[in-house]
Protein backbone atom coordinates (compact mmCIF):
# COMPACT_ATOMS: atom_id res chain seq x y z
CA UNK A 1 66.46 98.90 143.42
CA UNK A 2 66.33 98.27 140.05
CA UNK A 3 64.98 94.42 138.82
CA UNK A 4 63.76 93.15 142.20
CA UNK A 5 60.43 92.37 140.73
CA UNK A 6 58.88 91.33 137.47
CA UNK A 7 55.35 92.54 138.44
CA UNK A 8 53.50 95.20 140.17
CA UNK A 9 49.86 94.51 141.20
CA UNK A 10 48.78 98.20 142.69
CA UNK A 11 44.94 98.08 144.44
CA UNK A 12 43.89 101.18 143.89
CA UNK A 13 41.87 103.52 141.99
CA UNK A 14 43.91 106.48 142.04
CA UNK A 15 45.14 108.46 139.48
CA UNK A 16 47.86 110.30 141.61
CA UNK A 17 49.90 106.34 140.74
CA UNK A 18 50.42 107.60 137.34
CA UNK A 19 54.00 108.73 137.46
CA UNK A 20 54.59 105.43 139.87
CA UNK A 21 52.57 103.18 136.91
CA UNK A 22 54.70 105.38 133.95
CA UNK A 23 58.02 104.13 136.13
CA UNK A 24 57.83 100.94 136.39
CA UNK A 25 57.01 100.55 132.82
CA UNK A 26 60.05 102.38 131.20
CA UNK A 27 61.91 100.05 133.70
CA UNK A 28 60.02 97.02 132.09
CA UNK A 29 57.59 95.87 134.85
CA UNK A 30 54.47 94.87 133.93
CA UNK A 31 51.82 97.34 135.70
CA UNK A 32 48.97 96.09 136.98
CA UNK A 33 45.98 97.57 138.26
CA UNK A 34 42.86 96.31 141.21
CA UNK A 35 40.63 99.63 140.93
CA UNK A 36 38.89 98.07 143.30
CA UNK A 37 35.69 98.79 141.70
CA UNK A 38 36.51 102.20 141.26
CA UNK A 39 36.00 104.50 137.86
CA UNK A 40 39.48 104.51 136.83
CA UNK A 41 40.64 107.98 135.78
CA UNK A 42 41.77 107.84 132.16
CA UNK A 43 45.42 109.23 132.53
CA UNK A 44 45.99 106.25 134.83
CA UNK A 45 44.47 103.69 132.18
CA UNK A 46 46.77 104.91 129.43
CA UNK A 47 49.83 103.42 131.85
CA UNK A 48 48.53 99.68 132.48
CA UNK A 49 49.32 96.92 131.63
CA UNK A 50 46.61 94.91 133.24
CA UNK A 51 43.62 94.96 135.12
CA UNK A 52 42.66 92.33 137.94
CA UNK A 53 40.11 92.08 139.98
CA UNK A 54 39.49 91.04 143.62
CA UNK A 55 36.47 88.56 144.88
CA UNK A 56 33.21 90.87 143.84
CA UNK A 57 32.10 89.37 147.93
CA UNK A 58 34.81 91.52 148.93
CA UNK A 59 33.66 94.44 146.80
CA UNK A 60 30.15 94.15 148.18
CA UNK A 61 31.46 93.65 151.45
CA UNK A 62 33.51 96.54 151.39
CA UNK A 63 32.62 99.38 148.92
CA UNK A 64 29.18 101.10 148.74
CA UNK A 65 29.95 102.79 145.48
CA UNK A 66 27.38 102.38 143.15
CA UNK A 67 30.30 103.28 139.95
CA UNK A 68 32.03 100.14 140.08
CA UNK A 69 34.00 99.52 136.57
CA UNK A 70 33.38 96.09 134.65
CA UNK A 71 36.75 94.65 133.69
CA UNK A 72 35.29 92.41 131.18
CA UNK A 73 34.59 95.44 129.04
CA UNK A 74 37.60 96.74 128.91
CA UNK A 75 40.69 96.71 126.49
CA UNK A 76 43.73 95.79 128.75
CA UNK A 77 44.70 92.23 128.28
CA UNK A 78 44.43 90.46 131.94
């Protein structure tokens, strides 16, 4: 299983992906995450590579959390 991709792109908020995120990095896939507008839980954060985000009309259309995170303000390189 090992090497059959370069990238990960998981869209989700959750932090129970942390051993999944911590994985794929120590094989040397690049981790990236779509909270999904979500508050991302800090032990998941610390195992990114990335962050990426989907069309904010499909986070209005979909989510009615009023937490949503702004990527721009973070430190992960997209």
């Amino acid at each position: 299983y090992k090497h059959q991709v370069d990238q990960i792109i998981l869209i989700s908020g959750d932090s129970d992906f942390v051993s999944a995120s911590k994985l794929a990095r120590r094989e040397g896939i690049d981790f990236i995450l779509d909270p999904l507008g979500a508050t991302i839980k800090p032990a998941l954060f610390e195992h990114i590579d990335g962050l990426r985000s989907c069309d904010k009309n499909f986070y209005n259309s979909t989510s009615s959390k009023k937490n949503k995170v702004d990527i721009s303000k973070t430190n992960k390189q997209i």
